[in-house]
C-alpha atoms as a PDB file:
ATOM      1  CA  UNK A   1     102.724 -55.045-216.988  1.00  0.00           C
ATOM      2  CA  UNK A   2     104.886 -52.143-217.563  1.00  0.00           C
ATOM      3  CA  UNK A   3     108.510 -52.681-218.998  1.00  0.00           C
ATOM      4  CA  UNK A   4     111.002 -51.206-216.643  1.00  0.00           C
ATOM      5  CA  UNK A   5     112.809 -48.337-217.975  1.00  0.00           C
ATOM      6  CA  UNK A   6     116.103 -49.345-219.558  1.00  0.00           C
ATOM      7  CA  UNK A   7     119.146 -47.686-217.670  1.00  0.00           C
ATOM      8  CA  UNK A   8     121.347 -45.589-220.094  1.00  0.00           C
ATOM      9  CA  UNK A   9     125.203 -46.034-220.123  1.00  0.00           C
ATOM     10  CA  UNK A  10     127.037 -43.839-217.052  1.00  0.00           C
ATOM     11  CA  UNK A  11     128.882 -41.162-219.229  1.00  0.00           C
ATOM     12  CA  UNK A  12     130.219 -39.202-216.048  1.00  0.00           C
ATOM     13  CA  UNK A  13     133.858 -40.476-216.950  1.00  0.00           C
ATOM     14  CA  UNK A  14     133.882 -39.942-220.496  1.00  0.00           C
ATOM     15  CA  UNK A  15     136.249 -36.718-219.750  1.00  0.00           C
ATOM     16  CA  UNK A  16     138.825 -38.865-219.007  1.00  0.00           C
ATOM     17  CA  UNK A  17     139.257 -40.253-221.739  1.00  0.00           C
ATOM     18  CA  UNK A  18     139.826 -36.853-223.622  1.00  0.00           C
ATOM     19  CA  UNK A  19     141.987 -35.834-220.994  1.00  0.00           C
ATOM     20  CA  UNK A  20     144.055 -38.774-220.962  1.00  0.00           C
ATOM     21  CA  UNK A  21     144.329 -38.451-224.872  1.00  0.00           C
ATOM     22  CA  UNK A  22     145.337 -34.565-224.648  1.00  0.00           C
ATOM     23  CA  UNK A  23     148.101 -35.703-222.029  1.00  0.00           C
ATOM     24  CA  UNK A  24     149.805 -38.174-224.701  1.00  0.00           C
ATOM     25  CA  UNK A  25     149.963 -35.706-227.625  1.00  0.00           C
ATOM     26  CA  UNK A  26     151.603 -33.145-224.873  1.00  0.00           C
ATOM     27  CA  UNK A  27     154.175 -35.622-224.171  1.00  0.00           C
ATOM     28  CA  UNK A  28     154.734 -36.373-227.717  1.00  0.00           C
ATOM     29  CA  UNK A  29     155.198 -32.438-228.665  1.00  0.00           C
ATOM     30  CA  UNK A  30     157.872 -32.259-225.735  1.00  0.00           C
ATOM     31  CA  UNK A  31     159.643 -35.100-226.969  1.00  0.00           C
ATOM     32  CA  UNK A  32     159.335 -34.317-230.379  1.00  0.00           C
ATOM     33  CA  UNK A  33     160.123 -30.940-229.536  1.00  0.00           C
ATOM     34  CA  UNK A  34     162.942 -31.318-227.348  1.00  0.00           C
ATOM     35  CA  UNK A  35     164.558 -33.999-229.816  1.00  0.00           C
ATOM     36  CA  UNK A  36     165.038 -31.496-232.191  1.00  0.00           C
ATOM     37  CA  UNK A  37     167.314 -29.601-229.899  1.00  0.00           C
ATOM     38  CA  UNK A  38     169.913 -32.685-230.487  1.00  0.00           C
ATOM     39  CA  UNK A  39     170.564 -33.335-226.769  1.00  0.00           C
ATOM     40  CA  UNK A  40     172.682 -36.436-225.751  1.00  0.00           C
ATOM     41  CA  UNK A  41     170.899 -39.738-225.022  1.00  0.00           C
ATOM     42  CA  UNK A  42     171.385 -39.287-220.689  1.00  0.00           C
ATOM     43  CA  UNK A  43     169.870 -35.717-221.204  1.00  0.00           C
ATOM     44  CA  UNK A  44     166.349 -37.198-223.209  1.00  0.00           C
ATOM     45  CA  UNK A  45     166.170 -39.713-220.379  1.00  0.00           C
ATOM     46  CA  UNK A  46     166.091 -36.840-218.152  1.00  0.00           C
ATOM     47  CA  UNK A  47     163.092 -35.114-219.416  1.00  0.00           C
ATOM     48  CA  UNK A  48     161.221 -38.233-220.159  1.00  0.00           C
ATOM     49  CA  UNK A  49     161.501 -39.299-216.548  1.00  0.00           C
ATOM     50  CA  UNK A  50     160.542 -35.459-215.692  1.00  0.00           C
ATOM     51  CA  UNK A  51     157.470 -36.170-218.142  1.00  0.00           C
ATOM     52  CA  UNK A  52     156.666 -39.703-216.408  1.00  0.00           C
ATOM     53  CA  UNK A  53     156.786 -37.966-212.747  1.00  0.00           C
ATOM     54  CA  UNK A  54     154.405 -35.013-214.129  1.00  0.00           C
ATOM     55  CA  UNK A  55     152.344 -37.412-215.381  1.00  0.00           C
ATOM     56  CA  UNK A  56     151.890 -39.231-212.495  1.00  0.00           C
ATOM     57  CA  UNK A  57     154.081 -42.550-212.548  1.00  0.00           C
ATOM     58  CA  UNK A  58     157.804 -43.116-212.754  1.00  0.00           C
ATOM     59  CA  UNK A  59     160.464 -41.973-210.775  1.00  0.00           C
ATOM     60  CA  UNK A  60     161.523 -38.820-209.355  1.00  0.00           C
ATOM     61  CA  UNK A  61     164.817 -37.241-211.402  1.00  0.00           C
ATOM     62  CA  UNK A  62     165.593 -35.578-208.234  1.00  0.00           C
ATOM     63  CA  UNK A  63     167.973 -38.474-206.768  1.00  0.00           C
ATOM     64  CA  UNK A  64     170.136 -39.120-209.943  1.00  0.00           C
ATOM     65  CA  UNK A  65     173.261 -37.039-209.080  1.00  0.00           C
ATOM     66  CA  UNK A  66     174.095 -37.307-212.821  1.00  0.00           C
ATOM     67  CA  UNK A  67     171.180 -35.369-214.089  1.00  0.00           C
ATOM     68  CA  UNK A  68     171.965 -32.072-215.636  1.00  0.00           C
ATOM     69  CA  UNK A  69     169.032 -29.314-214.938  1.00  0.00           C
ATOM     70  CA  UNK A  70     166.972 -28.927-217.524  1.00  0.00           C
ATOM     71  CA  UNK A  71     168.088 -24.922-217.403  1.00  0.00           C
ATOM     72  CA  UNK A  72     171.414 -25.681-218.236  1.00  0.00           C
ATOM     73  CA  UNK A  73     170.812 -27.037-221.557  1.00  0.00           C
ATOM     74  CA  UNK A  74     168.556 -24.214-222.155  1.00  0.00           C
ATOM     75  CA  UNK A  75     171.069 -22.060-221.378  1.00  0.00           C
ATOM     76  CA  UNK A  76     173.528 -23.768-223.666  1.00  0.00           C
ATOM     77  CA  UNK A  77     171.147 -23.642-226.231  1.00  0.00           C
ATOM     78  CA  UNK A  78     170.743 -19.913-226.268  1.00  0.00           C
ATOM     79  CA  UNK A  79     174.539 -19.661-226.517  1.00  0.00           C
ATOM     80  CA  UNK A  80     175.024 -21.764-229.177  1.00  0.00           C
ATOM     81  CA  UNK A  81     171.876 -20.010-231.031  1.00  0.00           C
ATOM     82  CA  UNK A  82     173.886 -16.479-230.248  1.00  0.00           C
ATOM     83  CA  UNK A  83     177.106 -17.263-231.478  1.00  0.00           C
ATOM     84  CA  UNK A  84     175.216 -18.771-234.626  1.00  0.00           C
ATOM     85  CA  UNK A  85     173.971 -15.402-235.287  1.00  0.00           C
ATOM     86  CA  UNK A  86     176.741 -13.820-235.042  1.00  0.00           C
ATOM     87  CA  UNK A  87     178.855 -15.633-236.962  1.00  0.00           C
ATOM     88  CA  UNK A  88     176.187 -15.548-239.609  1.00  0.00           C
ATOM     89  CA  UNK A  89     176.128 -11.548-238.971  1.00  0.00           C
ATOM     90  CA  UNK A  90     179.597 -11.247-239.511  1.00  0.00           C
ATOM     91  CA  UNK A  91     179.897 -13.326-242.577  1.00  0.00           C
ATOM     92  CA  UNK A  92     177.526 -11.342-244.125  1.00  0.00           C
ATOM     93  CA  UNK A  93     179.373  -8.342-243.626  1.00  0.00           C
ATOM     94  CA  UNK A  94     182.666  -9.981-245.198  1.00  0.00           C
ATOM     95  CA  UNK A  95     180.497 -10.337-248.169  1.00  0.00           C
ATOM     96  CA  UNK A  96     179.750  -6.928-248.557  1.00  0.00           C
ATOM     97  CA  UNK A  97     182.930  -5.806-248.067  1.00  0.00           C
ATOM     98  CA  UNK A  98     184.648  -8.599-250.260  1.00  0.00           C
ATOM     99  CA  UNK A  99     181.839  -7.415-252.982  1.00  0.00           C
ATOM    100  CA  UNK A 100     183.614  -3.599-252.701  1.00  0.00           C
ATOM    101  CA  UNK A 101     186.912  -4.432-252.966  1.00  0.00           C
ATOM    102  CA  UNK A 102     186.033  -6.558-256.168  1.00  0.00           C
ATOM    103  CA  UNK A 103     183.870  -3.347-257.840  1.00  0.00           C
ATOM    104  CA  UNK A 104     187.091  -0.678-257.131  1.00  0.00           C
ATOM    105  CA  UNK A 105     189.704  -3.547-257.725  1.00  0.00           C
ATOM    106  CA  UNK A 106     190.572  -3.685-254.163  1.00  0.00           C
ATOM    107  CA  UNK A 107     191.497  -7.737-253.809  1.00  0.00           C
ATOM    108  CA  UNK A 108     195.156  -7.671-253.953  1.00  0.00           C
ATOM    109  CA  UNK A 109     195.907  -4.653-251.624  1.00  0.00           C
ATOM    110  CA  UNK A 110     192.794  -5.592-248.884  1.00  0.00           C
ATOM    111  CA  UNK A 111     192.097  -9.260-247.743  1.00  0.00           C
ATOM    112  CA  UNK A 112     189.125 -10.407-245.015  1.00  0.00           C
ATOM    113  CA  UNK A 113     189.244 -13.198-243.351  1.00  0.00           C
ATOM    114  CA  UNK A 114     187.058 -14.139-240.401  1.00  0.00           C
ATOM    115  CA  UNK A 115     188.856 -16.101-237.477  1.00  0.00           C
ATOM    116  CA  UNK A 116     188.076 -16.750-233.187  1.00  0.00           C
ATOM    117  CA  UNK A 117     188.742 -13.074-232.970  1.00  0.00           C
ATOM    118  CA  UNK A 118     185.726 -11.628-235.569  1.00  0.00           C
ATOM    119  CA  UNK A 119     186.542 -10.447-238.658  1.00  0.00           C
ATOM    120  CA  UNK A 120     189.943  -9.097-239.676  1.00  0.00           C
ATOM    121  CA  UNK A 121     189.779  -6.376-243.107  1.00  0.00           C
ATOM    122  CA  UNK A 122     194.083  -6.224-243.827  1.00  0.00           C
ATOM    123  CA  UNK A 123     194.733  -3.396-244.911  1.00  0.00           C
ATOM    124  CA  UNK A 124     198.360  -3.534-247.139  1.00  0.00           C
ATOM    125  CA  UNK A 125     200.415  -0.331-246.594  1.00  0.00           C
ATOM    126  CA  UNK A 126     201.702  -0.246-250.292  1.00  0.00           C
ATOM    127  CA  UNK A 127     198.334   1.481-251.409  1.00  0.00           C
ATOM    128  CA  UNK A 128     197.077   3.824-247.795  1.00  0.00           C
ATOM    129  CA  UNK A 129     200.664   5.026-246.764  1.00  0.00           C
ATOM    130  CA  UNK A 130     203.755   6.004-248.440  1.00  0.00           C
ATOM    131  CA  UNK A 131     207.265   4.259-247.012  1.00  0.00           C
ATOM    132  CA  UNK A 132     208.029   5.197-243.467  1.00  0.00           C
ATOM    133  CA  UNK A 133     205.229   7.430-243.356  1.00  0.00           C
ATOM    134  CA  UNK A 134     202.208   7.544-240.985  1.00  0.00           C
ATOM    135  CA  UNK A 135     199.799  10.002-243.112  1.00  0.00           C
ATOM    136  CA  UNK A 136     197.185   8.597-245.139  1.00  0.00           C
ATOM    137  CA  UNK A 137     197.336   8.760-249.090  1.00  0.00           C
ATOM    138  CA  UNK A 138     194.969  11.459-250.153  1.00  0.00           C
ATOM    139  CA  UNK A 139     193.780   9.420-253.070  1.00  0.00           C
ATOM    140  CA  UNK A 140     192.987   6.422-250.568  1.00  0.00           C
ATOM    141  CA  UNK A 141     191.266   7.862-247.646  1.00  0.00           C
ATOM    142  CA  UNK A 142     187.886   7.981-249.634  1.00  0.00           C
ATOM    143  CA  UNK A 143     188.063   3.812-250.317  1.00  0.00           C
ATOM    144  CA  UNK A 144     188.967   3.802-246.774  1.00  0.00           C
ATOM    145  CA  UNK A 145     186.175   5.696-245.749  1.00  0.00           C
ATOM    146  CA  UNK A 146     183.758   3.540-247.566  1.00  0.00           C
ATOM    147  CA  UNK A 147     185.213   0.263-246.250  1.00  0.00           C
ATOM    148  CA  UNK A 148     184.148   2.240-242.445  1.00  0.00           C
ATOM    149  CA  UNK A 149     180.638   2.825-243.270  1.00  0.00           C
ATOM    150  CA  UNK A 150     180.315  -0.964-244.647  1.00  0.00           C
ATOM    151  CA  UNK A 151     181.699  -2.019-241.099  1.00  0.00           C
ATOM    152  CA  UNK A 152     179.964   0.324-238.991  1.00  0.00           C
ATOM    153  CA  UNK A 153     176.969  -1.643-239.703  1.00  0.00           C
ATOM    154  CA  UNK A 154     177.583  -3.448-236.744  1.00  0.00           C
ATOM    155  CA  UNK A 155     177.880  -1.945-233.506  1.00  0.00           C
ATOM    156  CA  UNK A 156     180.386  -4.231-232.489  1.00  0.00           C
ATOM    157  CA  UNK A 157     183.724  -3.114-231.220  1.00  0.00           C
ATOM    158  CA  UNK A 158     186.779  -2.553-233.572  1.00  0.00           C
ATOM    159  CA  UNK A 159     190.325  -3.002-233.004  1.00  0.00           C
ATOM    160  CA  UNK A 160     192.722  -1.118-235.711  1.00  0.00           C
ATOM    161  CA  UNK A 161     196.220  -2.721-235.215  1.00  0.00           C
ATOM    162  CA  UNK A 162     199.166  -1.231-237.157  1.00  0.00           C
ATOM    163  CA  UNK A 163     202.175  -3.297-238.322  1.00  0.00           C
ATOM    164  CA  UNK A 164     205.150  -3.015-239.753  1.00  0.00           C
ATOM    165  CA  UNK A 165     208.169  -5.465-241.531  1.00  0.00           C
ATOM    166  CA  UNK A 166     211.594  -6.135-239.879  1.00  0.00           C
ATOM    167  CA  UNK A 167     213.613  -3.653-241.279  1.00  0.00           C
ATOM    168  CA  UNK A 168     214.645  -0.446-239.044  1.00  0.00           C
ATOM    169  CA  UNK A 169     213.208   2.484-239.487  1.00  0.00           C
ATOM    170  CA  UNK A 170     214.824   6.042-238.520  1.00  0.00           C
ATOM    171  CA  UNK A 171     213.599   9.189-240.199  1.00  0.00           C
ATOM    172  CA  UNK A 172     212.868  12.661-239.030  1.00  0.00           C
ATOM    173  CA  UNK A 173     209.282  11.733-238.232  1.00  0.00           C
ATOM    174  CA  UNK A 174     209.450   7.943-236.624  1.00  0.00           C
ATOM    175  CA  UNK A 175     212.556   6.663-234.341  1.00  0.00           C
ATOM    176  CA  UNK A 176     211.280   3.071-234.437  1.00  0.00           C
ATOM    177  CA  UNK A 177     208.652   0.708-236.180  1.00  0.00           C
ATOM    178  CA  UNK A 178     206.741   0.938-232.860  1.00  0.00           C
ATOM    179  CA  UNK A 179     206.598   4.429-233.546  1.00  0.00           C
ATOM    180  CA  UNK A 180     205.352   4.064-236.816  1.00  0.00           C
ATOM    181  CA  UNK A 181     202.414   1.203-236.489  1.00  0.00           C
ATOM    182  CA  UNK A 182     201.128   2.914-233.420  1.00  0.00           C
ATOM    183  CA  UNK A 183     200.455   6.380-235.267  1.00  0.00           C
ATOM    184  CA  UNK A 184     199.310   4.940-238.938  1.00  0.00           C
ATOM    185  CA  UNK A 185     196.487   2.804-236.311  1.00  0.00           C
ATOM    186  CA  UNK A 186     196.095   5.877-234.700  1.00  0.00           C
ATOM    187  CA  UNK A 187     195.396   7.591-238.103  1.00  0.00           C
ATOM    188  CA  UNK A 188     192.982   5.327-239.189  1.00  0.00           C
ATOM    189  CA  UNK A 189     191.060   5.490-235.806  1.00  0.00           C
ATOM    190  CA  UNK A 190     190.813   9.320-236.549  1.00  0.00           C
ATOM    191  CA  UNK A 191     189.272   8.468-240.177  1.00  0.00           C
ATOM    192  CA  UNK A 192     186.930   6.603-239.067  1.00  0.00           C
ATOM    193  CA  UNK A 193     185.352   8.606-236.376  1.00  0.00           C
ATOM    194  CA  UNK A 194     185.280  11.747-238.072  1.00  0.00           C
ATOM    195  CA  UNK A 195     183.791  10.061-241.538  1.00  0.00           C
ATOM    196  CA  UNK A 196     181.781   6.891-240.647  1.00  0.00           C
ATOM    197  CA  UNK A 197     180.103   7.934-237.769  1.00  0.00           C
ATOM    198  CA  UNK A 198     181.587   5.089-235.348  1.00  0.00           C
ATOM    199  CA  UNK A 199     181.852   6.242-231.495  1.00  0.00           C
ATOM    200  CA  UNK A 200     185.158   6.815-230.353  1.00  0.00           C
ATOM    201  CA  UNK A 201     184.820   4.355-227.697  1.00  0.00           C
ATOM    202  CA  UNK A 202     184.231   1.751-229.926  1.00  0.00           C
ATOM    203  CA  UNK A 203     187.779   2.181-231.482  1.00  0.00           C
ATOM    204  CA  UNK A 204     190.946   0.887-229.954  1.00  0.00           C
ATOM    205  CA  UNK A 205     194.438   1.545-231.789  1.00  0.00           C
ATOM    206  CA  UNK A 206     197.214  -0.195-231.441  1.00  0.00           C
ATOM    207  CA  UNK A 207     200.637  -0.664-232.716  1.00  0.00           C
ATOM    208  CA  UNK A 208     202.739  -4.132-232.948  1.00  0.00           C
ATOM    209  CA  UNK A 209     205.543  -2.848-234.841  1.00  0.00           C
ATOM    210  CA  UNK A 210     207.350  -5.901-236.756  1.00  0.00           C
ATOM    211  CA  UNK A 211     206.364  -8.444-233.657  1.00  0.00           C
ATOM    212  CA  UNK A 212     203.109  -9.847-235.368  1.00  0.00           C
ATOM    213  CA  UNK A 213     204.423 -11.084-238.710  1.00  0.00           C
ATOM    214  CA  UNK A 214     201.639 -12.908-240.682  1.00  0.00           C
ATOM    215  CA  UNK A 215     204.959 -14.129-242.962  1.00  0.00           C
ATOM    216  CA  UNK A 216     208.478 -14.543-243.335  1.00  0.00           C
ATOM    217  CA  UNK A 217     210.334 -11.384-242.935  1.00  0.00           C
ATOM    218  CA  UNK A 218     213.294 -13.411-244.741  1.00  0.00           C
ATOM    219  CA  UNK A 219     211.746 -12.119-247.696  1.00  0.00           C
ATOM    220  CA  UNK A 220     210.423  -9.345-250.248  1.00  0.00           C
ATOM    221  CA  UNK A 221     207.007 -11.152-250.646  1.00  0.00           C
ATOM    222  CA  UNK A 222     206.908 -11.490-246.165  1.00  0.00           C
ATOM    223  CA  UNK A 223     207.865  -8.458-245.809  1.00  0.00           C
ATOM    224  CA  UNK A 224     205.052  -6.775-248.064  1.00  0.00           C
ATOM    225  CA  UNK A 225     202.287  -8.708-245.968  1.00  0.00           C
ATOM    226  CA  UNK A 226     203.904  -7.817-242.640  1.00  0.00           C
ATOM    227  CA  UNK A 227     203.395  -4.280-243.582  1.00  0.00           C
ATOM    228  CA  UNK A 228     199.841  -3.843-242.455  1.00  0.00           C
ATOM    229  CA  UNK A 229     196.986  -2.021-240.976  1.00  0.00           C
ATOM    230  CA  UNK A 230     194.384  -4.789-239.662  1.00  0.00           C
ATOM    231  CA  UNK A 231     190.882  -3.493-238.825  1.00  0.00           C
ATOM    232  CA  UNK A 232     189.426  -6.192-237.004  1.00  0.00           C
ATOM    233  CA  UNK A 233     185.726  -6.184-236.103  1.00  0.00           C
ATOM    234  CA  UNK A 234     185.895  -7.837-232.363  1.00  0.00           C
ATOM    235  CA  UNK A 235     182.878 -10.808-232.022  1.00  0.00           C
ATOM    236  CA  UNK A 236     180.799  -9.545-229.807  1.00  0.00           C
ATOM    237  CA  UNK A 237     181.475 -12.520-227.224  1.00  0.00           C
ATOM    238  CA  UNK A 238     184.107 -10.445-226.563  1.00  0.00           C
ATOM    239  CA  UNK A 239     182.029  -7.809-224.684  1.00  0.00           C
ATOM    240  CA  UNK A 240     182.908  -7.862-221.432  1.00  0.00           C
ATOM    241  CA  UNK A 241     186.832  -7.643-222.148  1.00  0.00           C
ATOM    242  CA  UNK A 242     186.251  -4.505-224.333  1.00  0.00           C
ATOM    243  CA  UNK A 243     184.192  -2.915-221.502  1.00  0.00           C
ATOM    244  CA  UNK A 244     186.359  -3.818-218.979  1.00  0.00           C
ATOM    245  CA  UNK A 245     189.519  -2.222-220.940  1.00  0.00           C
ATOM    246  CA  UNK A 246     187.288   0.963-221.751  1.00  0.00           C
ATOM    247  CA  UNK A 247     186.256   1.629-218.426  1.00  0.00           C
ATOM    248  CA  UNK A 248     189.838   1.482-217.001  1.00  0.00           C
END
């Protein structure tokens, strides 16, 4: 008698098994993945459920009115990944020019400091201008001119603000302290475009006059850091307001 053939094992749904296993390690990276973007505890929820739906079970994310979209935190983290980089950007560049003023003994007339507005180079008058004067020192216009072409690696915007003590001014050239901060920021804005290269319309002067103190006017010390020309390189979240003002 012949044996009967034996049958061999059905392996037409193998597949799924490898395609079930593929599925898991998905989920995992997307979890994994999206944990690493340190979103709140209501937010994971939300793309697990999103996961469970896609893979078939689970609920729908679509009826929980408390769900943020998924977009929105990518959104948020591009913004937060922008403003990173340009704080990061604009650090660096207080570095370099903190590392200038140290070679050419530069600390104790020129300060940086980096605050919501971008960074701020504070220029003392004592060493670019002579008293009540707008003109800038011969002998200072070159370390000037070399602080520009450290800032103009950025192509951000630049505000040059002149200021000025308490005490009144009245001379044959300058009526008024207005008078006097508007035309030394003026000044500098001229330096700067006709020896670092930086595009007119990414310069904005402007004078406060003694209406911006950074210290007390009440004394010699005050008065000294009052007397100022700020150069302050605008963050670049800024944008749209320096547009906005340039196109009026």
């Amino acid at each position: 008698m012949k044996k009967k053939k034996q049958e061999g094992h059905n392996n037409s749904e193998r597949w799924l098994l490898s395609y079930s296993d593929f599925m898991t390690l998905l989920m995992i990276l997307f979890v994994v993945l999206f944990a690493m973007s340190n979103v709140d505890k209501a937010k994971f929820k939300q793309l697990s459920d999103s996961l469970r739906v896609t893979m078939g079970g689970g609920k729908s994310i679509v009826a929980n009115e408390d769900a943020v979209p998924i977009t929105e935190d990518v959104k948020q983290m591009e913004t937060n990944l922008t403003e990173k980089a340009e704080e990061a950007r604009l650090e660096d560049l207080k570095k370099q020019v903190d590392t200038y003023l140290d070679k050419n003994g530069m600390k104790s007339n020129v300060t940086t400091k980096i605050d919501e507005r971008g960074l701020v180079v504070s220029l003392n008058d004592t060493i670019f201008f002579d008293t009540g004067r707008a003109e800038i020192k011969p002998e200072s216009q070159k370390k000037l001119i070399e602080i520009g072409k450290i800032l103009n690696q950025l192509n951000n915007y630049m505000r040059i603000e002149g200021h000025t003590d308490n005490v009144p001014i009245k001379n044959d050239q300058f009526s008024s302290n207005w008078q006097l901060s508007c035309i030394r920021a003026a000044n500098v804005v001229e330096l700067l475009i006709n020896n670092c290269g930086i595009p007119p319309q990414k310069l904005y002067p402007a004078g406060y006059g003694e209406y911006r103190p950074v210290a007390d006017n009440s004394t010699d010390e005050g008065r000294s850091k009052n007397r100022r020309v700020d150069i302050i390189i605008i963050n670049s979240k800024f944008n749209k307001m320096e547009n906005s003002g340039n196109k009026q």
